[in-house]
C-alpha atoms as a PDB file:
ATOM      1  CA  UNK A   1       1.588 -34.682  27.802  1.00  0.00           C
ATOM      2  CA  UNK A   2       0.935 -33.179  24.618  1.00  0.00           C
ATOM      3  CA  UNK A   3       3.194 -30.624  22.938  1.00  0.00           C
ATOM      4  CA  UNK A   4       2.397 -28.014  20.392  1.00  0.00           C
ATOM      5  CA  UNK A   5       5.041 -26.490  18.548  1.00  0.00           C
ATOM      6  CA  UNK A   6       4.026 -23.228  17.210  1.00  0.00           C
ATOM      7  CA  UNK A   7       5.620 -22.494  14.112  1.00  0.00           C
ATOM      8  CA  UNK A   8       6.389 -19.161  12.680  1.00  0.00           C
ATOM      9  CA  UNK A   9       5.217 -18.836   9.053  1.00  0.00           C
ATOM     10  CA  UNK A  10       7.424 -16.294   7.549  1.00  0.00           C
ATOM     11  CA  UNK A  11       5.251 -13.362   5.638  1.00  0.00           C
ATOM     12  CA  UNK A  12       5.661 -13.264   2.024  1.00  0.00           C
ATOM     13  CA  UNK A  13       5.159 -10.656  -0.425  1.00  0.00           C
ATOM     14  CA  UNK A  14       1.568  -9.867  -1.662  1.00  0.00           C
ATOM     15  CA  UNK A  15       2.789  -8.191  -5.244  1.00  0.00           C
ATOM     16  CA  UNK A  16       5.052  -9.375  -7.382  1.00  0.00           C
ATOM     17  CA  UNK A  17       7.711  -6.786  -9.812  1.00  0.00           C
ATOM     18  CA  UNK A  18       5.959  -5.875 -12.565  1.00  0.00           C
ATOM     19  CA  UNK A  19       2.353  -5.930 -11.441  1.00  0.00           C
ATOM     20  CA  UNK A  20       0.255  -2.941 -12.314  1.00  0.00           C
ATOM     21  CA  UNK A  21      -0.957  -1.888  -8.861  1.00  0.00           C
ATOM     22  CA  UNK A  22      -3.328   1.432  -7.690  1.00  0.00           C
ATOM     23  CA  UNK A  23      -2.908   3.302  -4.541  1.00  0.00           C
ATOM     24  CA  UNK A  24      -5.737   2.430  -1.828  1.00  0.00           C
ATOM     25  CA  UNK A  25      -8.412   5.420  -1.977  1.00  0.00           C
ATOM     26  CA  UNK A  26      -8.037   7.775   1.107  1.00  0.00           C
ATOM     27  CA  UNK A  27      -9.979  10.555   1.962  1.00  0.00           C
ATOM     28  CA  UNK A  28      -9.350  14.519   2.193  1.00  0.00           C
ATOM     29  CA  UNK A  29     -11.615  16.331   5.045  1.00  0.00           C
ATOM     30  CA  UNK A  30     -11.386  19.782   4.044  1.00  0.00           C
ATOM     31  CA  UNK A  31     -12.259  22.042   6.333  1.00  0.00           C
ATOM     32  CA  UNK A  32     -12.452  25.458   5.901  1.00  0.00           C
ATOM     33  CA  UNK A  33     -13.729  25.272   2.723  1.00  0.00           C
ATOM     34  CA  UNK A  34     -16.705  27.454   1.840  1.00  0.00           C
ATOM     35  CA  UNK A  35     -17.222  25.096  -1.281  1.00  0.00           C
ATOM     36  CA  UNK A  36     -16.755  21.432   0.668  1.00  0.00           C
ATOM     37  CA  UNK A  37     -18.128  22.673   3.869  1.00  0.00           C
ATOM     38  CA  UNK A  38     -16.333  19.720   5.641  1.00  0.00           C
ATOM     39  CA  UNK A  39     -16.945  16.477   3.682  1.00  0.00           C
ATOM     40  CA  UNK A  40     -14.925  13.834   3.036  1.00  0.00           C
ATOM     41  CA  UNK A  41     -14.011  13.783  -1.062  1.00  0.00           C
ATOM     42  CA  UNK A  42     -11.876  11.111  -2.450  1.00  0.00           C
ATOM     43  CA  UNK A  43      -8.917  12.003  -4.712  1.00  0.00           C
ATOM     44  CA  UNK A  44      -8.409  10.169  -7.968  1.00  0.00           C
ATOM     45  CA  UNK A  45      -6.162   7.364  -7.457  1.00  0.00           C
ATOM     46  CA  UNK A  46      -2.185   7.261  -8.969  1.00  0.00           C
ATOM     47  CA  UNK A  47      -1.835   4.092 -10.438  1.00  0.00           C
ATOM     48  CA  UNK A  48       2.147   2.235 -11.469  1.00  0.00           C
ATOM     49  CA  UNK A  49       4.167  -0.516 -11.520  1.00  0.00           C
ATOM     50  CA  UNK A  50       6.346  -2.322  -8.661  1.00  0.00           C
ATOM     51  CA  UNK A  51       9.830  -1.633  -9.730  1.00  0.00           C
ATOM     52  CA  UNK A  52      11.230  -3.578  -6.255  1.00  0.00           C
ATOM     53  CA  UNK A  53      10.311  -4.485  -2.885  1.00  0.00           C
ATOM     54  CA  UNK A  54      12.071  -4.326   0.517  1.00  0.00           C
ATOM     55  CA  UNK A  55      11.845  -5.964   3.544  1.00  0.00           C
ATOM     56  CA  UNK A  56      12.021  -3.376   6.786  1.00  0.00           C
ATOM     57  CA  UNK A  57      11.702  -4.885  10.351  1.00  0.00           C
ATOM     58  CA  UNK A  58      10.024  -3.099  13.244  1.00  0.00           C
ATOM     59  CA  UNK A  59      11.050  -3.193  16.710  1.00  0.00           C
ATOM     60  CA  UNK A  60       9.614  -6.212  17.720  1.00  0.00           C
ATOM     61  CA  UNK A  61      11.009  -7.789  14.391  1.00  0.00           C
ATOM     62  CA  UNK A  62       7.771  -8.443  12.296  1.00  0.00           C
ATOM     63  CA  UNK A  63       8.753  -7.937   8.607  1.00  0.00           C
ATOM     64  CA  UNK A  64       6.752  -5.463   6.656  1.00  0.00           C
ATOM     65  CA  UNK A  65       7.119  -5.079   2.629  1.00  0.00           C
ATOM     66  CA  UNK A  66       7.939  -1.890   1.301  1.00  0.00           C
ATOM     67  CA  UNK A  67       7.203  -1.330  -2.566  1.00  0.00           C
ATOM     68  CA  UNK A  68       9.082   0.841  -5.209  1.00  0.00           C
ATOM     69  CA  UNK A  69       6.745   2.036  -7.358  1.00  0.00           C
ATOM     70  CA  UNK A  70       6.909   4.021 -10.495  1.00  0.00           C
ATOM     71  CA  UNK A  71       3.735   5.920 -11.011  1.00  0.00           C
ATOM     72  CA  UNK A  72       2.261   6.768 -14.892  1.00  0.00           C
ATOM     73  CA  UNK A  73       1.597  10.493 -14.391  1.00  0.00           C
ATOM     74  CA  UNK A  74       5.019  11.585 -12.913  1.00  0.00           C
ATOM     75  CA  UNK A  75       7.732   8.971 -13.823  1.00  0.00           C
ATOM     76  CA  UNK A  76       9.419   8.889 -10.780  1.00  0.00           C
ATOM     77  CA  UNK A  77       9.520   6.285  -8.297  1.00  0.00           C
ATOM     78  CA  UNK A  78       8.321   6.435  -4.823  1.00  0.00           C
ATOM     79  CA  UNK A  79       8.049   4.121  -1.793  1.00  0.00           C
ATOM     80  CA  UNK A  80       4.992   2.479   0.230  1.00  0.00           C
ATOM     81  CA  UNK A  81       3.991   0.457   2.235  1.00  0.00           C
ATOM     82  CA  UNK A  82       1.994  -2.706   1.572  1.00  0.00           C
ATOM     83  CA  UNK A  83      -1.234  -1.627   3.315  1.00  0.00           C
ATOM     84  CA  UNK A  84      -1.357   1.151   0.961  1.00  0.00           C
ATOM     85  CA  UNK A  85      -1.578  -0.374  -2.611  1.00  0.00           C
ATOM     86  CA  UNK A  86      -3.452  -2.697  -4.686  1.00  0.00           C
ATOM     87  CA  UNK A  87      -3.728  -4.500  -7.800  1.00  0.00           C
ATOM     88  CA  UNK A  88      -4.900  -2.150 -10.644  1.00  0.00           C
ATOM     89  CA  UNK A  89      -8.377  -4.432 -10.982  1.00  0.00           C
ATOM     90  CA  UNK A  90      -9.499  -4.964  -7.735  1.00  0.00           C
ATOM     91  CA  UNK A  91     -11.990  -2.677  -6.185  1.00  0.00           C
ATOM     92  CA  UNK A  92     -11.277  -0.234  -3.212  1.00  0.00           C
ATOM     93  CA  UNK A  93     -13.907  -0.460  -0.868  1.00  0.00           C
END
């Protein structure tokens, strides 16, 4: 008999404090717009810098990373998820 032992490899944070980070471009549908008439236009990105992270677990117990971020524009920090940043140079597809 063979055995294979699954092991768990614990997640580990994708920014570090003090990296200069952009959130991930999402779109606004506006609607009832006479201007837009319906299509999608991207807002201009806030960009900051990780002040902290956090660890939150879900149900099931899968760690997310949660990032404190104080943005340039409004100095004030605000929190979000890892899905929804990136580094400052990489390019949002």
């Amino acid at each position: 008999l063979s055995l294979f032992i699954m092991t768990n490899k614990e997640p580990s944070p994708k920014y570090k404090v003090g990296d200069r980070i952009k959130e991930r471009r999402t779109s606004k549908l506006t609607i009832n717009s006479v201007r837009y008439k319906g299509v999608n236009r991207y807002s201009k990105p806030r960009k900051g810098v990780i002040q902290n992270y956090k660890i939150k677990r879900n149900s099931k117990g899968a760690r997310h990373f949660y990032y404190e971020i104080l943005w340039d524009e409004i100095n004030s920090t605000c929190v979000r998820p890892q899905n929804r940043i990136i580094l400052e140079n990489e390019n949002d597809l």
